[in-house]
C-alpha atoms as a PDB file:
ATOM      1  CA  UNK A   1    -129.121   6.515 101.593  1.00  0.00           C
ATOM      2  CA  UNK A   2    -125.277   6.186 102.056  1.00  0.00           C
ATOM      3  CA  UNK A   3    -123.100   7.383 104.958  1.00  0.00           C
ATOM      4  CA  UNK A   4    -121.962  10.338 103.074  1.00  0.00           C
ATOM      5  CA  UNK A   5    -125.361  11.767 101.085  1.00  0.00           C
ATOM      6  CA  UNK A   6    -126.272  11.655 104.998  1.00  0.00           C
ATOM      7  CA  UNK A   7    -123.388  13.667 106.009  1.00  0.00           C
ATOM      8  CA  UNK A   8    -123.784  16.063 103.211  1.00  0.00           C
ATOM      9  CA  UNK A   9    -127.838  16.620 103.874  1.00  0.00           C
ATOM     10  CA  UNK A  10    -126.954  17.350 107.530  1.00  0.00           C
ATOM     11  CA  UNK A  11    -124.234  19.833 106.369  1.00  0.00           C
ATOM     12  CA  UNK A  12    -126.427  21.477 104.084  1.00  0.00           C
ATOM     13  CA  UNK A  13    -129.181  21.405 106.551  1.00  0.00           C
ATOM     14  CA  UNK A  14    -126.727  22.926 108.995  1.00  0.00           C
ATOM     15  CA  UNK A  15    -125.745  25.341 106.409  1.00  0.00           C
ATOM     16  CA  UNK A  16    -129.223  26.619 105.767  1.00  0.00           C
ATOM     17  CA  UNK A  17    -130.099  27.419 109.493  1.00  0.00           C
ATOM     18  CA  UNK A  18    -126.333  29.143 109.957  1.00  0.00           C
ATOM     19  CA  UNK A  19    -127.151  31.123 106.743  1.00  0.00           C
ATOM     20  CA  UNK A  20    -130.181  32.167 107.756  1.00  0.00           C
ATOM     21  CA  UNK A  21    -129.361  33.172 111.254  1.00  0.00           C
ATOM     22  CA  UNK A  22    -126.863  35.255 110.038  1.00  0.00           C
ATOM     23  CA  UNK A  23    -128.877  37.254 107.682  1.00  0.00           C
ATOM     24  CA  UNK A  24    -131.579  37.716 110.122  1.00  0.00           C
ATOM     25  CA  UNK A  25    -129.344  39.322 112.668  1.00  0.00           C
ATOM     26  CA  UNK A  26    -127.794  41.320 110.367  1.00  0.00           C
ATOM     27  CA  UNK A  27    -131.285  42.795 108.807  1.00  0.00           C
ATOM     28  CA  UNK A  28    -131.901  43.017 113.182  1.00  0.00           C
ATOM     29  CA  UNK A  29    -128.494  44.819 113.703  1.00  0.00           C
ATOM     30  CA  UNK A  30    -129.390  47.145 110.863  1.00  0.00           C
ATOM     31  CA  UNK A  31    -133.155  47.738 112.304  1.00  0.00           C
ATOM     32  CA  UNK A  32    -131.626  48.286 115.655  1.00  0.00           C
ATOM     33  CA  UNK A  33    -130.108  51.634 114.523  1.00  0.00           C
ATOM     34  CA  UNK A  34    -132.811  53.209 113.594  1.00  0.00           C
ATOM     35  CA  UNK A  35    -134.600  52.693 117.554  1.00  0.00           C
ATOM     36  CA  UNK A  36    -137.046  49.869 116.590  1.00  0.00           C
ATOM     37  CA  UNK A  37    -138.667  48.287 119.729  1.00  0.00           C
ATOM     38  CA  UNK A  38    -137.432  45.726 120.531  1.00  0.00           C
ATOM     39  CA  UNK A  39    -140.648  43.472 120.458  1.00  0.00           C
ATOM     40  CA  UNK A  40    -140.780  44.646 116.979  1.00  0.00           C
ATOM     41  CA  UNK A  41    -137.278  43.765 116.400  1.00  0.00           C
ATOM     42  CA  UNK A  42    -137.997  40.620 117.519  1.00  0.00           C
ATOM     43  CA  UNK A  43    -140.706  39.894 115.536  1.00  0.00           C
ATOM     44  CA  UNK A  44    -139.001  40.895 112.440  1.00  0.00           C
ATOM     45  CA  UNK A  45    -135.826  39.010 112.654  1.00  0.00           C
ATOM     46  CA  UNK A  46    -137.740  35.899 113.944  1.00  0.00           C
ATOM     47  CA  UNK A  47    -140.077  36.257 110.282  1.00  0.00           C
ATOM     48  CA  UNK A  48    -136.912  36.938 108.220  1.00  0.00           C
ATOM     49  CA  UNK A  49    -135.778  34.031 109.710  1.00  0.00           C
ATOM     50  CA  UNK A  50    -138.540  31.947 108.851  1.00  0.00           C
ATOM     51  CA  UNK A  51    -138.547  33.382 105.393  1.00  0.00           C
ATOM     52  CA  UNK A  52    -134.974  32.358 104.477  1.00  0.00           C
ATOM     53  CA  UNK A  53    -135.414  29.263 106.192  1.00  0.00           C
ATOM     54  CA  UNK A  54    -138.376  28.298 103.875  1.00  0.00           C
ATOM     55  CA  UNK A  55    -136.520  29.718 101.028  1.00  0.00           C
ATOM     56  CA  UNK A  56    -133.034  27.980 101.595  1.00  0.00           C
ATOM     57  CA  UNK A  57    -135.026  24.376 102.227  1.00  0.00           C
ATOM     58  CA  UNK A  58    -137.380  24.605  98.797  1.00  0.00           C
ATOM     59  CA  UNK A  59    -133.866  25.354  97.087  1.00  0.00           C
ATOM     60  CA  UNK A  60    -132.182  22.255  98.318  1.00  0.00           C
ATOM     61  CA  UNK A  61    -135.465  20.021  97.763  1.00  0.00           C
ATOM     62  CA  UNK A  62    -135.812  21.271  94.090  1.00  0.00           C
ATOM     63  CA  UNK A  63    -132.198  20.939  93.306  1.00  0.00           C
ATOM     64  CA  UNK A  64    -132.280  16.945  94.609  1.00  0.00           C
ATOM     65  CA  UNK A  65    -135.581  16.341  93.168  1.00  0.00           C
ATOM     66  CA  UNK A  66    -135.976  14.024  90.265  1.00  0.00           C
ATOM     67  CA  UNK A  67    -139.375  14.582  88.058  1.00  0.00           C
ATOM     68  CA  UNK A  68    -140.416  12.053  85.856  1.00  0.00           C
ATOM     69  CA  UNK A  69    -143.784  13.201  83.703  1.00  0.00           C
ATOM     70  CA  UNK A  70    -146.238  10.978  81.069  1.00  0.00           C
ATOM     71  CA  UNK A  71    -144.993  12.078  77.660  1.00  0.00           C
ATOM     72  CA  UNK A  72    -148.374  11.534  75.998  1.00  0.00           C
ATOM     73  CA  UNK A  73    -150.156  14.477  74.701  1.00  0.00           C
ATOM     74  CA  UNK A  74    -152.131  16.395  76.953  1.00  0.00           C
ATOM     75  CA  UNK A  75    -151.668  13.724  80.191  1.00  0.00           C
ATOM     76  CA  UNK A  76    -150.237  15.609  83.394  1.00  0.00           C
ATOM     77  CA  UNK A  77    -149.258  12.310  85.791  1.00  0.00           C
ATOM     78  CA  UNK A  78    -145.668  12.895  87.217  1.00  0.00           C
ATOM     79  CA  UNK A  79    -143.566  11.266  89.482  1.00  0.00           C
ATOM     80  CA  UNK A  80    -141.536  13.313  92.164  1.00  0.00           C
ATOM     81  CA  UNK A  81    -138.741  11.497  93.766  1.00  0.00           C
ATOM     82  CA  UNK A  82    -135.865  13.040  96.113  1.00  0.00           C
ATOM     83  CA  UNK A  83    -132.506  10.437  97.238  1.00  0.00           C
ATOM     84  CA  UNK A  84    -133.223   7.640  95.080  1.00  0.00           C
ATOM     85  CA  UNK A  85    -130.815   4.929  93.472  1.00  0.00           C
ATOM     86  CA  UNK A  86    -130.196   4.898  89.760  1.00  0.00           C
ATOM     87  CA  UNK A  87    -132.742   1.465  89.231  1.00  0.00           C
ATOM     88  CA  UNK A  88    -135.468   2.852  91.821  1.00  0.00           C
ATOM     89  CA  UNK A  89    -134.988   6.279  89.314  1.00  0.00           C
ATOM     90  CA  UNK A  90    -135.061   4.642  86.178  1.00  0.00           C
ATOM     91  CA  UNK A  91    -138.348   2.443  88.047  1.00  0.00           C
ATOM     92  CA  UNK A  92    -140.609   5.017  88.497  1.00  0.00           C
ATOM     93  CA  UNK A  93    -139.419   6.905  85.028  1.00  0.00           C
ATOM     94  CA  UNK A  94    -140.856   3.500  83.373  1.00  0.00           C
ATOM     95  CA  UNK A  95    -143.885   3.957  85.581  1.00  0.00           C
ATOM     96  CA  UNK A  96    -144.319   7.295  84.545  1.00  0.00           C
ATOM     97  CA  UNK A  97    -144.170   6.207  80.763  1.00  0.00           C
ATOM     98  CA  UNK A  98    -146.753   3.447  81.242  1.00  0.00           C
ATOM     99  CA  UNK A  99    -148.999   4.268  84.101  1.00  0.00           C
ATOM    100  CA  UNK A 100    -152.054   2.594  84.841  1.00  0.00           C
ATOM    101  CA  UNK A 101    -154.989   5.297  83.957  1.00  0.00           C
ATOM    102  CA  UNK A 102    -152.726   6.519  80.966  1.00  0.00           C
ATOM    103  CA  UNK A 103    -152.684   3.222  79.554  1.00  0.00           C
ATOM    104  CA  UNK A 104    -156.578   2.164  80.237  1.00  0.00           C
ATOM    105  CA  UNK A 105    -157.760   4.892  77.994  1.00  0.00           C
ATOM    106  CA  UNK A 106    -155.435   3.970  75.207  1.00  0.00           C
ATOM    107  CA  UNK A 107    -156.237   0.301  75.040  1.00  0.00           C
ATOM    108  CA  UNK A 108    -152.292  -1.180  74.678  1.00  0.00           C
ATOM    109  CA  UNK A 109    -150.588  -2.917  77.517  1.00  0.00           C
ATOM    110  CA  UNK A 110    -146.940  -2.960  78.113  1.00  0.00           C
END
């Protein structure tokens, strides 16, 4: 990875955490009108937090995830890369295509 994909990742990462703090406080804030305890409170804005945490990160994986699958009939191999060059991409999309047990039931070698 470059210089700046690593300064974007960390912004993003940064991003998530800030975005999520936020809306956990403000779903505590709300809570706190109503007279929750506040061990309850607690608890709740610590599992929202978790929750858009989780949710934030699996966004940002999916959207720089590459998936490469077999395009024979009925074979499910794929390939699951995240930050890769354009030849290590284009690599493991030729893998995909030819992979070993695909290609020892079909009896042609590439």
């Amino acid at each position: 990875m470059n210089t700046s994909s690593i300064h974007r990742r960390r912004f993003a990462l940064s991003a998530i955490v800030a975005a999520s703090v936020a809306l956990s406080a403000v779903i505590g804030v709300r809570l706190s009108g109503y007279g929750v305890p506040l061990a309850l409170l607690l608890a709740c804005c610590l599992s929202c937090l978790a929750t858009f945490s989780g949710l934030f990160f699996r966004v940002v994986d999916a959207w720089s995830t590459t998936t490469h699958h077999c395009a024979a009939a009925g074979c499910d191999f794929q390939v699951r890369l995240t930050h890769t060059a354009a030849a290590e991409n284009r690599h493991w999309q030729e893998i995909a295509a030819a992979h070993p047990d695909h290609m020892a039931g079909s009896g042609s070698a590439l």
